[in-house]
PDB file of N, CA and C in Angstrom:
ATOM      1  N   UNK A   1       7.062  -0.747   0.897  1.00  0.00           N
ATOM      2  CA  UNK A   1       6.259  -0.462  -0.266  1.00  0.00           C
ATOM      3  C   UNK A   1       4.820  -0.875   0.059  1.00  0.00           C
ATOM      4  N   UNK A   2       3.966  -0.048  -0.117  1.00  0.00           N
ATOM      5  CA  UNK A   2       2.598  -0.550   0.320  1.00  0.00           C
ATOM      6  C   UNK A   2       1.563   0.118  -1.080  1.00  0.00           C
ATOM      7  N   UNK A   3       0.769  -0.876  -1.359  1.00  0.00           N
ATOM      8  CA  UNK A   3       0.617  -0.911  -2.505  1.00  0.00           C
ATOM      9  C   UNK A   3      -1.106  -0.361  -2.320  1.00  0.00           C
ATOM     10  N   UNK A   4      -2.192   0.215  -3.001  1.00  0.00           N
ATOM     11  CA  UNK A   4      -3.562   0.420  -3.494  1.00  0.00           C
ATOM     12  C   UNK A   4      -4.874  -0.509  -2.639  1.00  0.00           C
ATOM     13  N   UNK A   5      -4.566  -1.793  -2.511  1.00  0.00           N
ATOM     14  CA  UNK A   5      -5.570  -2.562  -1.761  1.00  0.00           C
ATOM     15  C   UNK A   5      -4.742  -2.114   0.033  1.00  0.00           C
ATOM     16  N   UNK A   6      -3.774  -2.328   0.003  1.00  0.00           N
ATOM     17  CA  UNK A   6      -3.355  -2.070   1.940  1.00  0.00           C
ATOM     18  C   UNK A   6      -4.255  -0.756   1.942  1.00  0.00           C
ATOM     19  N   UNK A   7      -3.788   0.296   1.742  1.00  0.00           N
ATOM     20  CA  UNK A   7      -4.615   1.604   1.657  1.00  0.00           C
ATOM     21  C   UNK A   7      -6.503   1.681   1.680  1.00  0.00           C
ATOM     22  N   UNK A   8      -6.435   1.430   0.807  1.00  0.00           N
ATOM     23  CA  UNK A   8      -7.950   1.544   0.764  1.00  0.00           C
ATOM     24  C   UNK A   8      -8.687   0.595   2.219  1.00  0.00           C
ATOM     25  N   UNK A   9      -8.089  -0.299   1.963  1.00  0.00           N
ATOM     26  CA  UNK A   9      -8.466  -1.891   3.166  1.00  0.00           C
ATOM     27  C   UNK A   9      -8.733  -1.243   4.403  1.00  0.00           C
ATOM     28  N   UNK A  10      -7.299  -0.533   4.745  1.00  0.00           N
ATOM     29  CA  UNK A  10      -6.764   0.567   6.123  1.00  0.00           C
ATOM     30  C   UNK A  10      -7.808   1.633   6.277  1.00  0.00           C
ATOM     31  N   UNK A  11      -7.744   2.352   5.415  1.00  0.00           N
ATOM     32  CA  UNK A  11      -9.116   3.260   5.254  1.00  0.00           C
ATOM     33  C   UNK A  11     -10.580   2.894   5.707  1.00  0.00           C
ATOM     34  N   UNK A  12     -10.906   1.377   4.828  1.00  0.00           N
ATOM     35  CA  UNK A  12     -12.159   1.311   5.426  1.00  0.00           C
ATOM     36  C   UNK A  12     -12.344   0.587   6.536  1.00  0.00           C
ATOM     37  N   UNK A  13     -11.151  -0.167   7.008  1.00  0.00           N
ATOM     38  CA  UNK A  13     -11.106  -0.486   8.575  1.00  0.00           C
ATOM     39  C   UNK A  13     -10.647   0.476   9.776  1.00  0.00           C
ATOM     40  N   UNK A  14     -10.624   1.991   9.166  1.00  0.00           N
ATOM     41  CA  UNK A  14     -10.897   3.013   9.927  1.00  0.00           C
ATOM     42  C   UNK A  14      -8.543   2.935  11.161  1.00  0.00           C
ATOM     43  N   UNK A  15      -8.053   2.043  10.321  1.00  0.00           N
ATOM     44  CA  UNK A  15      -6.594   1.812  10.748  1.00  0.00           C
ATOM     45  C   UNK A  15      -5.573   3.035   9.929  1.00  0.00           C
ATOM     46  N   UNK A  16      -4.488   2.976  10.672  1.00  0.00           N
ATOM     47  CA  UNK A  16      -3.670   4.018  10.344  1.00  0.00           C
ATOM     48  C   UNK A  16      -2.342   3.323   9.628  1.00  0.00           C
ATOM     49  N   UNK A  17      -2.835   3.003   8.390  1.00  0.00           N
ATOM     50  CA  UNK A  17      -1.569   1.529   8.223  1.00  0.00           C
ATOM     51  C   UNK A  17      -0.204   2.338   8.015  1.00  0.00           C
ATOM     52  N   UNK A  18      -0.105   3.775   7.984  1.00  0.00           N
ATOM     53  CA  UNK A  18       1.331   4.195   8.107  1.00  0.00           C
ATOM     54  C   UNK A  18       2.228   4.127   9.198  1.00  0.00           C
ATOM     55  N   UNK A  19       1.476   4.697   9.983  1.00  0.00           N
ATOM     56  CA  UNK A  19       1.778   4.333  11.749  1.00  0.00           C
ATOM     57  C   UNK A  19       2.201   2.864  12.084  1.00  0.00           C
ATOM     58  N   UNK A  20       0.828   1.700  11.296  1.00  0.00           N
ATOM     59  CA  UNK A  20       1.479   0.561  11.658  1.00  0.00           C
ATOM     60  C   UNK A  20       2.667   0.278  11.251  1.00  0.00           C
ATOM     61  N   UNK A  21       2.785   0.184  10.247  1.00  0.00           N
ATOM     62  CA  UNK A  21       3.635  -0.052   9.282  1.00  0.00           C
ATOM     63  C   UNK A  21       5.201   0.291  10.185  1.00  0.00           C
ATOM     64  N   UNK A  22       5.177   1.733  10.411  1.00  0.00           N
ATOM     65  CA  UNK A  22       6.930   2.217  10.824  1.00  0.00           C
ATOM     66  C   UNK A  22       6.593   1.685  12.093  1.00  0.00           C
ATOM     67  N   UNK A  23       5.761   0.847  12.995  1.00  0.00           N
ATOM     68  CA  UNK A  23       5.972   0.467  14.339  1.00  0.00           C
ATOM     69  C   UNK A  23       6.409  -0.920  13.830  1.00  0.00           C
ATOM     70  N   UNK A  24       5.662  -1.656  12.887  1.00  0.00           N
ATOM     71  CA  UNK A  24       6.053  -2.681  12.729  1.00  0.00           C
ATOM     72  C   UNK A  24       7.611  -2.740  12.512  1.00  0.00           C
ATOM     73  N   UNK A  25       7.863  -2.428  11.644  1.00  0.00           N
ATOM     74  CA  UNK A  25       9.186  -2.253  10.458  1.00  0.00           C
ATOM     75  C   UNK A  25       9.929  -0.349  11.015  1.00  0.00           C
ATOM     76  N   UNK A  26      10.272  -1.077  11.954  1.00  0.00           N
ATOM     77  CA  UNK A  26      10.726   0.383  12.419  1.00  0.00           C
ATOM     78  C   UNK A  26      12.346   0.642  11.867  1.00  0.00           C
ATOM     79  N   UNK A  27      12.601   2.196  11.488  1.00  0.00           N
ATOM     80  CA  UNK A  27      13.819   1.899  10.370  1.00  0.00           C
ATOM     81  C   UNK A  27      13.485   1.874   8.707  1.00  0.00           C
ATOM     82  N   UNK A  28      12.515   1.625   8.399  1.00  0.00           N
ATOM     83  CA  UNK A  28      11.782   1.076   6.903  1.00  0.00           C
ATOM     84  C   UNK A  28      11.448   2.370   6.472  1.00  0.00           C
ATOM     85  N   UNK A  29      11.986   3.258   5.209  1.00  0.00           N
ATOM     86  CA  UNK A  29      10.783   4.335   4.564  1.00  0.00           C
ATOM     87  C   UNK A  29      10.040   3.316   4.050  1.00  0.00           C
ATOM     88  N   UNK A  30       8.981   4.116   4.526  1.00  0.00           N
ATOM     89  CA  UNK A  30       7.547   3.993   3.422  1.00  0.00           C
ATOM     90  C   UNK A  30       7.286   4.453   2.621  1.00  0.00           C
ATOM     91  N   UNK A  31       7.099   3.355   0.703  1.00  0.00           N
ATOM     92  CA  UNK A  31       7.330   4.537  -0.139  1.00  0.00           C
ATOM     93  C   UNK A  31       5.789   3.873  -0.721  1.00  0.00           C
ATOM     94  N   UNK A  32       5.216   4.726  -2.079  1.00  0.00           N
ATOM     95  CA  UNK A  32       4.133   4.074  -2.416  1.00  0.00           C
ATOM     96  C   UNK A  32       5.105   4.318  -4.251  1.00  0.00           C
ATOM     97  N   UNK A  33       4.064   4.122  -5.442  1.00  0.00           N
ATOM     98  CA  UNK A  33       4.516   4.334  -6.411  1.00  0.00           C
ATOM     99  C   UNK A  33       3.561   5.567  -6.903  1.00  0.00           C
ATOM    100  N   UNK A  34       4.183   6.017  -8.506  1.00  0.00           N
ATOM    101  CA  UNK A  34       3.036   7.291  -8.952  1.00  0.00           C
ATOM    102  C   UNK A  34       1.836   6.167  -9.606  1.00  0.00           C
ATOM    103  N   UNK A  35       1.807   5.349  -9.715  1.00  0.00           N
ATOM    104  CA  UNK A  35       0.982   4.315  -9.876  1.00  0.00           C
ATOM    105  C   UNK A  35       0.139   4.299  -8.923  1.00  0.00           C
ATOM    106  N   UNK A  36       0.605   3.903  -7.711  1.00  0.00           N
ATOM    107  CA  UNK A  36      -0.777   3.410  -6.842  1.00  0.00           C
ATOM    108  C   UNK A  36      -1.716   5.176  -6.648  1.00  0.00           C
ATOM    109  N   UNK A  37      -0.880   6.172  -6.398  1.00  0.00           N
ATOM    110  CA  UNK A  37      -1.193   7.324  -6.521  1.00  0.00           C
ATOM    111  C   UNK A  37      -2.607   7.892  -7.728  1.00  0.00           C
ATOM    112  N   UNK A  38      -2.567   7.152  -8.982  1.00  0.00           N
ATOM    113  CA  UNK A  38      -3.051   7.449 -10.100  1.00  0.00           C
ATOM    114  C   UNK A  38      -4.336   6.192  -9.645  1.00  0.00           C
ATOM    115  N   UNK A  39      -3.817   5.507  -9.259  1.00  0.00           N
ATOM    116  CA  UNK A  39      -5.273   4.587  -8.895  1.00  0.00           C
ATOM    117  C   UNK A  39      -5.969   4.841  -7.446  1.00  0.00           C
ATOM    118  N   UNK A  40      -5.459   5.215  -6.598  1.00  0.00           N
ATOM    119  CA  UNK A  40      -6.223   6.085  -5.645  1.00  0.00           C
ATOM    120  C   UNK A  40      -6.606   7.537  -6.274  1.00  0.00           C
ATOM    121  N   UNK A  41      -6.460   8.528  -6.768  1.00  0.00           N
ATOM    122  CA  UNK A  41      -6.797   9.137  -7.169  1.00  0.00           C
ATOM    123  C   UNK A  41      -8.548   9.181  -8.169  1.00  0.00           C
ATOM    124  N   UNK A  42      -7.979   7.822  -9.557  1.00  0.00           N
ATOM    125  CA  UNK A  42      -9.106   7.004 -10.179  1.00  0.00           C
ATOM    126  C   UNK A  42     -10.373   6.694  -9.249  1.00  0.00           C
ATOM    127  N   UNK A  43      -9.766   5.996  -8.379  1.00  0.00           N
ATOM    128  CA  UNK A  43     -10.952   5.558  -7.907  1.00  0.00           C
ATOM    129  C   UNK A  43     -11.963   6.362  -6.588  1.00  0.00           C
ATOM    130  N   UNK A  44     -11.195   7.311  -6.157  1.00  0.00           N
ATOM    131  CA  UNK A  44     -11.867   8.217  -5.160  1.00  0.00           C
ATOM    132  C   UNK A  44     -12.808   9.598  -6.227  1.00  0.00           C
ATOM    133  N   UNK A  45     -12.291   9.186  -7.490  1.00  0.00           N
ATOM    134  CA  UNK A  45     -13.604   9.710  -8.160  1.00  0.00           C
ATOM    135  C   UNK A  45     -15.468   8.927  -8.018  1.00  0.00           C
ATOM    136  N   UNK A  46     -15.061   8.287  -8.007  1.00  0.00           N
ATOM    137  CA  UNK A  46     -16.176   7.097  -7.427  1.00  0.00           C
ATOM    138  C   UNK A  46     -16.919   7.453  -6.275  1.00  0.00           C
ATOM    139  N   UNK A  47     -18.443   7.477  -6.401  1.00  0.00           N
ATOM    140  CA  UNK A  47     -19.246   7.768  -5.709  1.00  0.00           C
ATOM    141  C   UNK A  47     -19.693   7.105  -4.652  1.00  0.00           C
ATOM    142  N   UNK A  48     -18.751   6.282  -4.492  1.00  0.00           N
ATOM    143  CA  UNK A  48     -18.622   4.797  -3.321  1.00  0.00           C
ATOM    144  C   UNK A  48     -17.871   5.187  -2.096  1.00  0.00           C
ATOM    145  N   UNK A  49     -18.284   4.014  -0.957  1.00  0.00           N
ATOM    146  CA  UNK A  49     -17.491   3.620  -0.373  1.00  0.00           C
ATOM    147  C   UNK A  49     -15.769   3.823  -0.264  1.00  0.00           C
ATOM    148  N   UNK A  50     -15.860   2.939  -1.469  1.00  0.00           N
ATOM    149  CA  UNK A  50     -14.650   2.485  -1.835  1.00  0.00           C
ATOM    150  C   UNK A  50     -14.011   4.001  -2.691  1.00  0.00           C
ATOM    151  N   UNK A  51     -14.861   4.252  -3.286  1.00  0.00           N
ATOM    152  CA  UNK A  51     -14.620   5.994  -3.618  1.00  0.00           C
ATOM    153  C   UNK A  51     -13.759   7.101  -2.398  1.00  0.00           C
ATOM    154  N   UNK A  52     -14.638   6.713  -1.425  1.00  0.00           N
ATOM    155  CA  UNK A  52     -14.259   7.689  -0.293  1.00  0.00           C
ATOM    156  C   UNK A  52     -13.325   7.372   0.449  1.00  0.00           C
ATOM    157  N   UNK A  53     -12.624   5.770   0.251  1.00  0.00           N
ATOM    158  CA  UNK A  53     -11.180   5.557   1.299  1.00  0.00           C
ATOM    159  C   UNK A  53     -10.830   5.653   0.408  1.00  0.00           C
ATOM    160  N   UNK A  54     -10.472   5.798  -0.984  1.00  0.00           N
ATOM    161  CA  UNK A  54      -9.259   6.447  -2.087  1.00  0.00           C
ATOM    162  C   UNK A  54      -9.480   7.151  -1.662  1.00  0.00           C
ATOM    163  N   UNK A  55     -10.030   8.301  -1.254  1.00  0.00           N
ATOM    164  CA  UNK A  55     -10.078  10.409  -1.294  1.00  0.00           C
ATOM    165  C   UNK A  55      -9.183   9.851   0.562  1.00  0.00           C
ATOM    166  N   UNK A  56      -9.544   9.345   0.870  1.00  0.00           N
ATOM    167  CA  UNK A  56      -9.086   9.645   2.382  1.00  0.00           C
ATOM    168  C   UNK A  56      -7.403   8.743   2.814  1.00  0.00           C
ATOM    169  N   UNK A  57      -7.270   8.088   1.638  1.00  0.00           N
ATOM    170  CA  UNK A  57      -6.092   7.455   2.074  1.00  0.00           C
ATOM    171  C   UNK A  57      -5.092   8.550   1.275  1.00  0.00           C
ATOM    172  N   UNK A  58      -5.364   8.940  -0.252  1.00  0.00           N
ATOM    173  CA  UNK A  58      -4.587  10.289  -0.440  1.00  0.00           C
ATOM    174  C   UNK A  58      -4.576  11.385   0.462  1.00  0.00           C
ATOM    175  N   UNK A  59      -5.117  11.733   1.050  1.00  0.00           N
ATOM    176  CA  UNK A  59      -5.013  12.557   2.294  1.00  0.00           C
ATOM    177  C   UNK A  59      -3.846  12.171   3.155  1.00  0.00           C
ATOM    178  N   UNK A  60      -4.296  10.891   3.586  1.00  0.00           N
ATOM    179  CA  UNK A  60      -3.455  10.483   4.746  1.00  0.00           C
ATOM    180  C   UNK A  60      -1.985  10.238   3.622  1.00  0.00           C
ATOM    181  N   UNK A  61      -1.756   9.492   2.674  1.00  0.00           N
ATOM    182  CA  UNK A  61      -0.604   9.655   2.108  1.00  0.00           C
ATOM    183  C   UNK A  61       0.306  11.077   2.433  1.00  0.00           C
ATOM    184  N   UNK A  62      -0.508  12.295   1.760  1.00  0.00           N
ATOM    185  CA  UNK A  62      -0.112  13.476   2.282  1.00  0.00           C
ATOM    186  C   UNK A  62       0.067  13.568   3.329  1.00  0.00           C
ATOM    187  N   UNK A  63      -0.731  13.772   4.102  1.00  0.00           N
ATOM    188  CA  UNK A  63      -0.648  14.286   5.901  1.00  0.00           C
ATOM    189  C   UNK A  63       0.408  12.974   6.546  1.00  0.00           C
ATOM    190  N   UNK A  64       0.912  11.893   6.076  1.00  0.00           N
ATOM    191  CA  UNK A  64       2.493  11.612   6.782  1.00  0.00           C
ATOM    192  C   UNK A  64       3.293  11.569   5.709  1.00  0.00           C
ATOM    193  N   UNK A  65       3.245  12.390   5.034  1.00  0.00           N
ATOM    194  CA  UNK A  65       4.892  12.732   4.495  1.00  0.00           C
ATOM    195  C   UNK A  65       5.283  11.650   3.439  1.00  0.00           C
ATOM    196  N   UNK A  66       4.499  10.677   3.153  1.00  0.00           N
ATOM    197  CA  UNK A  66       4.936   9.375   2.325  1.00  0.00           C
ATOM    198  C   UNK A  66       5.219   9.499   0.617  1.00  0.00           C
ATOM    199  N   UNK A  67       6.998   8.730   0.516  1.00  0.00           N
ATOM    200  CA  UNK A  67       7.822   9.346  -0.304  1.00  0.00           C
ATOM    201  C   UNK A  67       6.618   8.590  -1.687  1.00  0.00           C
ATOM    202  N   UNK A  68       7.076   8.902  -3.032  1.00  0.00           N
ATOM    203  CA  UNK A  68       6.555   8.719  -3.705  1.00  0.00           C
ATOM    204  C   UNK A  68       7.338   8.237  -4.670  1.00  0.00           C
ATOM    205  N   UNK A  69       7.477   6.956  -5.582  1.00  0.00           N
ATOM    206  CA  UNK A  69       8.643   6.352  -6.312  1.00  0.00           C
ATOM    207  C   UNK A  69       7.689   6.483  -7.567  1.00  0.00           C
ATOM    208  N   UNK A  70       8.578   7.959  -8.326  1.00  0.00           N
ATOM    209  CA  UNK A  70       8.172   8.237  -9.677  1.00  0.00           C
ATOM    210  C   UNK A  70       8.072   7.254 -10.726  1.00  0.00           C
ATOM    211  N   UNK A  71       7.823   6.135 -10.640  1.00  0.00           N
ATOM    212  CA  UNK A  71       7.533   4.763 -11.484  1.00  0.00           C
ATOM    213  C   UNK A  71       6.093   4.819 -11.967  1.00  0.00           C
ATOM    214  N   UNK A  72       6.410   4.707 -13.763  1.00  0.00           N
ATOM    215  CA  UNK A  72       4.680   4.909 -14.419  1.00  0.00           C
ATOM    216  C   UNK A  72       4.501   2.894 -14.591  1.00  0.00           C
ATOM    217  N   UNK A  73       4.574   2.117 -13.549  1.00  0.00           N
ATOM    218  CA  UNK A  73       4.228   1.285 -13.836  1.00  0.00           C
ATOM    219  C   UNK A  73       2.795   1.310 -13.087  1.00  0.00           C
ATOM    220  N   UNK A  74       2.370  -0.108 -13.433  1.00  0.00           N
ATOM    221  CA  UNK A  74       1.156  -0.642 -12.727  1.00  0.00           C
ATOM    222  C   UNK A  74       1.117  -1.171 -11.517  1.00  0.00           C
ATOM    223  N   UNK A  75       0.971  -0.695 -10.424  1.00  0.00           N
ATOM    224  CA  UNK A  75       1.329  -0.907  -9.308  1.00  0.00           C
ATOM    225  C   UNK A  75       1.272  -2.478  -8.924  1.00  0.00           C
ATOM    226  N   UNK A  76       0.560  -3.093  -9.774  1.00  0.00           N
ATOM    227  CA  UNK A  76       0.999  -4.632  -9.022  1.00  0.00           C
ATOM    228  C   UNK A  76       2.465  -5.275  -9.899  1.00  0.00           C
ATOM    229  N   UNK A  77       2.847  -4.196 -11.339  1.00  0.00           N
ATOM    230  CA  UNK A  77       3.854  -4.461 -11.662  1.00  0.00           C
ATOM    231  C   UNK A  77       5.088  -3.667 -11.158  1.00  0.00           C
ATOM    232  N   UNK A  78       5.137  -2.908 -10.421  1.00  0.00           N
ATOM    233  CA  UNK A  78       6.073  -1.939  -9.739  1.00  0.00           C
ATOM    234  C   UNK A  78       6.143  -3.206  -8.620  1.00  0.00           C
ATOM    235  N   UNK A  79       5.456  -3.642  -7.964  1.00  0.00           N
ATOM    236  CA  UNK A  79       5.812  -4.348  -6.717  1.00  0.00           C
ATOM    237  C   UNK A  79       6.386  -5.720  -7.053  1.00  0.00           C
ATOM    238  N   UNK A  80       5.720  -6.551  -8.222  1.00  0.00           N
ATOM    239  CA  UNK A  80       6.581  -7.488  -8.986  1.00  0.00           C
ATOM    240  C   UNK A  80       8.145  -7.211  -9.589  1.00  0.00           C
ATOM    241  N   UNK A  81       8.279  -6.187  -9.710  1.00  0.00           N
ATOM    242  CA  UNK A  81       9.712  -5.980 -10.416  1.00  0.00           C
ATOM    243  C   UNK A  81      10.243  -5.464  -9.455  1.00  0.00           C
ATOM    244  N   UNK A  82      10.162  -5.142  -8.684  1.00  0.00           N
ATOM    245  CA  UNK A  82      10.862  -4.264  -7.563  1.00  0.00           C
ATOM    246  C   UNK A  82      12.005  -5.183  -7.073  1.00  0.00           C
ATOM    247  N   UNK A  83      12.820  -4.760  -6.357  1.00  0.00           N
ATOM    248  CA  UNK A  83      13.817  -5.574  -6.201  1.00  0.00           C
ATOM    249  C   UNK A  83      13.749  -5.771  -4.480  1.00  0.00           C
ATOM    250  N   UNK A  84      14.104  -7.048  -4.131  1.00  0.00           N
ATOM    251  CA  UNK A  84      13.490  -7.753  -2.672  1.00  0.00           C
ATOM    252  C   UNK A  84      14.639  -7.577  -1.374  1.00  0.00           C
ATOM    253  N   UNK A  85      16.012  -7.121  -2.053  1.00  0.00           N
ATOM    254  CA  UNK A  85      16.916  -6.061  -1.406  1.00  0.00           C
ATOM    255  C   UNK A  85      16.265  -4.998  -0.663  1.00  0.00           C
ATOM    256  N   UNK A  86      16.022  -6.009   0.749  1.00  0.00           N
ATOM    257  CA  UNK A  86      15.554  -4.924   1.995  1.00  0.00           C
ATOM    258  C   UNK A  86      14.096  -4.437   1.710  1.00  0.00           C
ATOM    259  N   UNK A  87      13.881  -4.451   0.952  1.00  0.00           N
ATOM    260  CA  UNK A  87      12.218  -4.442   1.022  1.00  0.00           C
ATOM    261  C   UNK A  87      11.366  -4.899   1.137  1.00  0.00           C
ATOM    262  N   UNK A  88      10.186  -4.893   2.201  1.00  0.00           N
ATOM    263  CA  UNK A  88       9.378  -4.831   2.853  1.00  0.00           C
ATOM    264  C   UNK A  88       7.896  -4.760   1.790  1.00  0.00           C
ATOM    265  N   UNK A  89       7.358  -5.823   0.706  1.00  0.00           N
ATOM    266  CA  UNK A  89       5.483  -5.194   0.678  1.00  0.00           C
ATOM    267  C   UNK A  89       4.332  -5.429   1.537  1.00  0.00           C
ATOM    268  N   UNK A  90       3.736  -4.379   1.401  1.00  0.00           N
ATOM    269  CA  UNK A  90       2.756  -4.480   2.247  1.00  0.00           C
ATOM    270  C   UNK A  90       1.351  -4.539   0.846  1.00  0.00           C
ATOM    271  N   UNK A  91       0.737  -6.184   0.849  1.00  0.00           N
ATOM    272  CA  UNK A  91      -0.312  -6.038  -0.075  1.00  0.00           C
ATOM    273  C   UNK A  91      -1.411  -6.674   0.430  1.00  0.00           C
ATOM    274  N   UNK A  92      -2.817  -6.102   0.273  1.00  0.00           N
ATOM    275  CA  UNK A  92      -4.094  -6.845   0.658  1.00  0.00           C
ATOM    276  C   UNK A  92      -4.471  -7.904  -0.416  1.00  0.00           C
ATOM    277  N   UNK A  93      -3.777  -7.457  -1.496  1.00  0.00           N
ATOM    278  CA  UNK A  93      -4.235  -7.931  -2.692  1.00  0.00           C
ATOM    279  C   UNK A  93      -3.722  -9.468  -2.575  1.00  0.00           C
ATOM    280  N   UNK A  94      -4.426 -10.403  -2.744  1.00  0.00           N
ATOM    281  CA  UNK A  94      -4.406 -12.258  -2.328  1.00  0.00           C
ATOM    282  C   UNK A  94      -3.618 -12.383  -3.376  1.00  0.00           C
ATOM    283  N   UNK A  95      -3.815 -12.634  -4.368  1.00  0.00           N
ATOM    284  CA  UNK A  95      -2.962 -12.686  -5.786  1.00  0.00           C
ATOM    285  C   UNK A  95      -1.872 -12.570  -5.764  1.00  0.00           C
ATOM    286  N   UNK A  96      -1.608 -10.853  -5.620  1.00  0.00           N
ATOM    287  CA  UNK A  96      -0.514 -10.480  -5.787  1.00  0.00           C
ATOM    288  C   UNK A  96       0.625 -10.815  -4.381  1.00  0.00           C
ATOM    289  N   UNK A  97      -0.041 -10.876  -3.410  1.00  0.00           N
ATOM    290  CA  UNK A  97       0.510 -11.594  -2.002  1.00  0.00           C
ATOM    291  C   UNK A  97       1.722 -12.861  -2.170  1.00  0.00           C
ATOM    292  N   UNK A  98       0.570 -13.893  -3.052  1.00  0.00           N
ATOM    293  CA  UNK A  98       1.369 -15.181  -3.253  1.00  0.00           C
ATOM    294  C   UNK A  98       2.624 -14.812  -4.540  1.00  0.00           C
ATOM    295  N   UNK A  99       2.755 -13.960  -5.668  1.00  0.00           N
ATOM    296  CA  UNK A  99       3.148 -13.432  -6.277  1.00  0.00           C
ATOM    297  C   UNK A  99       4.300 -13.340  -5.871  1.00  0.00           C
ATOM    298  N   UNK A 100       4.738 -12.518  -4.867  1.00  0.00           N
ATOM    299  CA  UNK A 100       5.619 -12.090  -3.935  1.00  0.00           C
ATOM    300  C   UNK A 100       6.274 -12.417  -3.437  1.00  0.00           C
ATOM    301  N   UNK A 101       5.491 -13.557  -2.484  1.00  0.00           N
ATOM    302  CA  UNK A 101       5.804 -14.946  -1.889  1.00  0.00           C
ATOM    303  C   UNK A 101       6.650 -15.954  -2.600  1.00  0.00           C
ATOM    304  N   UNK A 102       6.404 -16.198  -3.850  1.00  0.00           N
ATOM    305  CA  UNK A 102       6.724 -17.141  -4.562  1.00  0.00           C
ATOM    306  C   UNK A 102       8.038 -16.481  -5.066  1.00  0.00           C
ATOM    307  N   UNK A 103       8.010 -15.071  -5.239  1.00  0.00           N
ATOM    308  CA  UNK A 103       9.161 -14.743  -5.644  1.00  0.00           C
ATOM    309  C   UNK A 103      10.374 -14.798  -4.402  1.00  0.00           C
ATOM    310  N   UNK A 104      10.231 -15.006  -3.255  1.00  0.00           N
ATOM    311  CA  UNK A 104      11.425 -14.667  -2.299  1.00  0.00           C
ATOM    312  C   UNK A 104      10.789 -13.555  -1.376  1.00  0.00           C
ATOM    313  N   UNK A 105      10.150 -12.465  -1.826  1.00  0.00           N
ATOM    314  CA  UNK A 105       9.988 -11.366  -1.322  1.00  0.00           C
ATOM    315  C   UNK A 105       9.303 -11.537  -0.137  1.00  0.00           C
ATOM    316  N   UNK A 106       9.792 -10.294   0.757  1.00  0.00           N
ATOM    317  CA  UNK A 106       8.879 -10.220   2.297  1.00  0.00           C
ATOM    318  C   UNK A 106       7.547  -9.349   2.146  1.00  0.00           C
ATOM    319  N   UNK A 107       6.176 -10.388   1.794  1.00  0.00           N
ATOM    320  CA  UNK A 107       5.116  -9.274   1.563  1.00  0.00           C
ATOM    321  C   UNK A 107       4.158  -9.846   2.855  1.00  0.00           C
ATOM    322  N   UNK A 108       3.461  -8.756   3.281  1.00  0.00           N
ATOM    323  CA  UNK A 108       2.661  -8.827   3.982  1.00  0.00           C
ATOM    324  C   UNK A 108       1.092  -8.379   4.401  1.00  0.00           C
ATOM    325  N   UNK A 109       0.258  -8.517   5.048  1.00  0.00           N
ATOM    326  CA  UNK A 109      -0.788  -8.113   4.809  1.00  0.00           C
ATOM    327  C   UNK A 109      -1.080  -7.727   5.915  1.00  0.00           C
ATOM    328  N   UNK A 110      -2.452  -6.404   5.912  1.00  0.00           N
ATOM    329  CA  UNK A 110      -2.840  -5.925   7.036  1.00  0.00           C
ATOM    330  C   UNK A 110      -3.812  -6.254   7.576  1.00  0.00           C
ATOM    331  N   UNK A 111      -4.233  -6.869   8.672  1.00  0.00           N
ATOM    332  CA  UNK A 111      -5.362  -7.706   9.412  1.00  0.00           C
ATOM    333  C   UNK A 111      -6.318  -6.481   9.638  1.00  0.00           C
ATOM    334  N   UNK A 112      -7.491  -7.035   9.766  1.00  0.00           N
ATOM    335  CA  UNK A 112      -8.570  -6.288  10.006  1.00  0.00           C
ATOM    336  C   UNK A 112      -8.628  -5.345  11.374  1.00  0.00           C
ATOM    337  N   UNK A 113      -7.718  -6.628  12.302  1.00  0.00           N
ATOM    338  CA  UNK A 113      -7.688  -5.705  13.600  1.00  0.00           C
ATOM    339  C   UNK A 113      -6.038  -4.969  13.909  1.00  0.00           C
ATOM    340  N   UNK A 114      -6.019  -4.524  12.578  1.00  0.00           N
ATOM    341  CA  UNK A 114      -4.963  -3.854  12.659  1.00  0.00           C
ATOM    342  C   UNK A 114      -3.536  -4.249  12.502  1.00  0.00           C
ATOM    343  N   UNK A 115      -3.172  -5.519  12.502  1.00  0.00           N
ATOM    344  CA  UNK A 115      -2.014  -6.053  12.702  1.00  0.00           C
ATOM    345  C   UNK A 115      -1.403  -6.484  10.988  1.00  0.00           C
ATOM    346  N   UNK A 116       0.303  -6.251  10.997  1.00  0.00           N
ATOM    347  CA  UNK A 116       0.805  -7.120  10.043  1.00  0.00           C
ATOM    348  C   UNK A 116       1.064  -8.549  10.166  1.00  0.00           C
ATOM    349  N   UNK A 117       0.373  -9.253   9.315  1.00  0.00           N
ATOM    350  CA  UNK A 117       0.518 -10.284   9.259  1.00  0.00           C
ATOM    351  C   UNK A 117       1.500 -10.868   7.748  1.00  0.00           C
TER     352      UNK A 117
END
């Protein structure tokens, strides 16, 4: 599960965090939610930066095939409720990281130079 901050983060560190991701966690689908979808979307309306890795990480969502878990939650509440049975998050988000953590769950983050940490 890789959540709105991995994406965008990946984007503007010019990384391919899907690629990483199934090398890391090889075996693992990669799913996102219709949530993080609706907030990449939101925010690549934005005349930013940060505008333009939302438009380019929906792209790349598309262009590898990445499943989509029809959930109208809020993506940091889709990844909180989610259940920790074999799943894998991938979050930039600090907050929601320890969140995760605290719950049991295996979350992780993507380093600047590319790596899961």
């Amino acid at each position: 599960m890789i959540d709105t901050s991995s994406i965008i983060f990946a984007m503007q560190n010019r990384k391919d965090i899907f690629s990483i991701t199934r090398t890391v966690f090889p075996g693992c689908e990669i799913c996102v939610s219709q949530g993080v979808i609706s907030e990449l979307r939101r925010i690549s309306f934005g005349k930013t930066k940060k505008g333009r890795n939302a438009a380019t990480g929906l792209l790349a969502l598309h262009h590898n095939n990445i499943s989509i878990e029809r959930d109208k939650q809020l993506p940091d509440e889709w990844m909180a409720n989610a259940s920790s049975n074999g799943h894998i998050f991938v979050t930039n988000d600090t907050k929601l990281w320890h969140i995760l953590k605290s719950q049991g769950k295996r979350a992780a983050k993507l380093s600047i130079d590319g790596r899961i940490v």
